[in-house]
N, C-alpha and C. Protein backbone atom coordinates (compact mmCIF):
# COMPACT_ATOMS: atom_id res chain seq x y z
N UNK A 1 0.85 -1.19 0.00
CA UNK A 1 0.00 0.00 0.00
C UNK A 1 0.89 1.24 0.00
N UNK A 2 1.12 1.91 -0.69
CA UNK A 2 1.24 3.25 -1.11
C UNK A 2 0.74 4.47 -0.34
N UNK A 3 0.97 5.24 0.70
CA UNK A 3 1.15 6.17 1.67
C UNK A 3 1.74 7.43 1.63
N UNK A 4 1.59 8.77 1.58
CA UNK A 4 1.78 10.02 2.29
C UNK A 4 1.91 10.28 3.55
N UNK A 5 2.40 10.63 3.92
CA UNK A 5 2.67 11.03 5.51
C UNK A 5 3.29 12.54 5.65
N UNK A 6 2.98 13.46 6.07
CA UNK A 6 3.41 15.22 5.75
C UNK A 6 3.11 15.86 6.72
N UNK A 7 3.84 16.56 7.37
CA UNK A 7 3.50 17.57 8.51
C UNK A 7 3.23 19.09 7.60
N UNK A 8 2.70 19.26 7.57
CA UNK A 8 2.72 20.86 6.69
C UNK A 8 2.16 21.91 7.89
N UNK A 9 2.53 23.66 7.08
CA UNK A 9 1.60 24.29 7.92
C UNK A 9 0.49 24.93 7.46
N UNK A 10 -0.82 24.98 8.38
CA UNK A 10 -1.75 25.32 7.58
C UNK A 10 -1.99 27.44 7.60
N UNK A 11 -2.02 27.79 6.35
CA UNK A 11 -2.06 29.15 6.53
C UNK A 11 -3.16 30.01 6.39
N UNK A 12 -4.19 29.21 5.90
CA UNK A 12 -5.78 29.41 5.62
C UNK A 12 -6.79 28.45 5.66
N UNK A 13 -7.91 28.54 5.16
CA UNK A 13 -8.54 27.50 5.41
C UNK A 13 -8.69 26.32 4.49
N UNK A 14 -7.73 26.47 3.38
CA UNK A 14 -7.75 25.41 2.55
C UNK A 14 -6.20 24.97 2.30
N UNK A 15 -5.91 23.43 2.24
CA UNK A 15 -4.77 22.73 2.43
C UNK A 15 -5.00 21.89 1.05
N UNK A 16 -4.18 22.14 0.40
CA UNK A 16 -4.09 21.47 -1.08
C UNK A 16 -2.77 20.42 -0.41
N UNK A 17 -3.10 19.48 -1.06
CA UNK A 17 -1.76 18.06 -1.33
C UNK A 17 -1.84 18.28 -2.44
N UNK A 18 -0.50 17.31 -2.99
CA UNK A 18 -0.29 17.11 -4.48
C UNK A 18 -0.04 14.96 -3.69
N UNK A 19 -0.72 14.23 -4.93
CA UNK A 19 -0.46 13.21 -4.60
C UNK A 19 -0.17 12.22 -6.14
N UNK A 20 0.51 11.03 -5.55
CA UNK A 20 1.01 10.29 -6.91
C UNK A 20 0.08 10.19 -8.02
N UNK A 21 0.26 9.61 -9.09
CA UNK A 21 -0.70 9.48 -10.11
C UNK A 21 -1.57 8.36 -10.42
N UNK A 22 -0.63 7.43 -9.06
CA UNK A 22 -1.65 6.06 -8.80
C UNK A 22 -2.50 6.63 -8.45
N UNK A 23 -2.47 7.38 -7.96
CA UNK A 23 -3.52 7.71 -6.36
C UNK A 23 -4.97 8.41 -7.95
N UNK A 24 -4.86 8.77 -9.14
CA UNK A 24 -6.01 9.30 -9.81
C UNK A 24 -7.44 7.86 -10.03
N UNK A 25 -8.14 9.15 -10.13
CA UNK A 25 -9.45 7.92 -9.65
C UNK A 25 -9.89 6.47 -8.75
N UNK A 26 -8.79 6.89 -7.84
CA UNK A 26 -9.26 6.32 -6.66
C UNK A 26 -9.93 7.21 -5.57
N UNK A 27 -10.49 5.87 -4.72
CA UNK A 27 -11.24 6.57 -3.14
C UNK A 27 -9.81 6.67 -2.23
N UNK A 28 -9.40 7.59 -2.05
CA UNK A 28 -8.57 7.91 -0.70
C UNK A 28 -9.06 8.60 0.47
N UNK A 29 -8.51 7.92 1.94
CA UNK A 29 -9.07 8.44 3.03
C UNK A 29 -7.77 9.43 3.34
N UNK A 30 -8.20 10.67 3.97
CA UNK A 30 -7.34 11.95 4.23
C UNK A 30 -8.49 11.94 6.13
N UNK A 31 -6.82 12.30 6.62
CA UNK A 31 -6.67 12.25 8.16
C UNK A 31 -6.25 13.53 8.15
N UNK A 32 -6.40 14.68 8.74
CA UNK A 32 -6.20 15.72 9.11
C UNK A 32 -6.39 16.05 11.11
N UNK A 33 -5.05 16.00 11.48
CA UNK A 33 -5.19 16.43 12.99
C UNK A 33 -3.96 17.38 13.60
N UNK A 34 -3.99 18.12 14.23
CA UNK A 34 -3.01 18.84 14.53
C UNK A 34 -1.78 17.81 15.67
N UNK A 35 -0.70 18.69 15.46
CA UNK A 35 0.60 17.85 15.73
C UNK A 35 1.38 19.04 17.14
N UNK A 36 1.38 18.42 18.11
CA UNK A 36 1.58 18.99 19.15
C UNK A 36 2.75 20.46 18.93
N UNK A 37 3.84 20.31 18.31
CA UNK A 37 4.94 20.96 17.45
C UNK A 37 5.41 20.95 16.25
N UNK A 38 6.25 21.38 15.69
CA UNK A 38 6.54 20.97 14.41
C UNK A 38 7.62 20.50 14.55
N UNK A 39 8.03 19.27 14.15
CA UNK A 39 9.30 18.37 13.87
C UNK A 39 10.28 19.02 12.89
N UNK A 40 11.50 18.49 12.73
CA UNK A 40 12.12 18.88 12.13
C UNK A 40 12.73 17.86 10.79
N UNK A 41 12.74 18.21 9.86
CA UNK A 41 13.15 17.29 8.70
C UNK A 41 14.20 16.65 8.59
N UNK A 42 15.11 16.10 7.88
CA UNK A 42 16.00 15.76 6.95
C UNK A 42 16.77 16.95 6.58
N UNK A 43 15.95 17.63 5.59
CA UNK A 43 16.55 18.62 4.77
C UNK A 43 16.61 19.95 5.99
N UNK A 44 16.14 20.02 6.94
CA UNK A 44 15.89 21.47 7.81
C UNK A 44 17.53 21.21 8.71
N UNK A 45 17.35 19.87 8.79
CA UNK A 45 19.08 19.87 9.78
C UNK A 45 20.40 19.95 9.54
């Protein structure tokens, strides 16, 4: 199974993803919950 996982920040009230091209015309479930802090990346360290 094929997965996203993304901390982003939200700056309004609408949150666009960009997702693979498997992912076209399928049913995908989207989880949206806030994250106590923001972590730090890979690329941020």
């Amino acid at each position: 199974m094929q997965a996203i996982h993304s901390i982003q920040t939200v700056t309004g009230p609408t949150l666009t993803i960009a997702v693979p091209a498997a992912f076209e015309g399928k049913h995908v479930k989207v989880v949206v919950e806030p994250v106590d802090a923001p972590t730090s990346t890979a690329k941020e360290e």
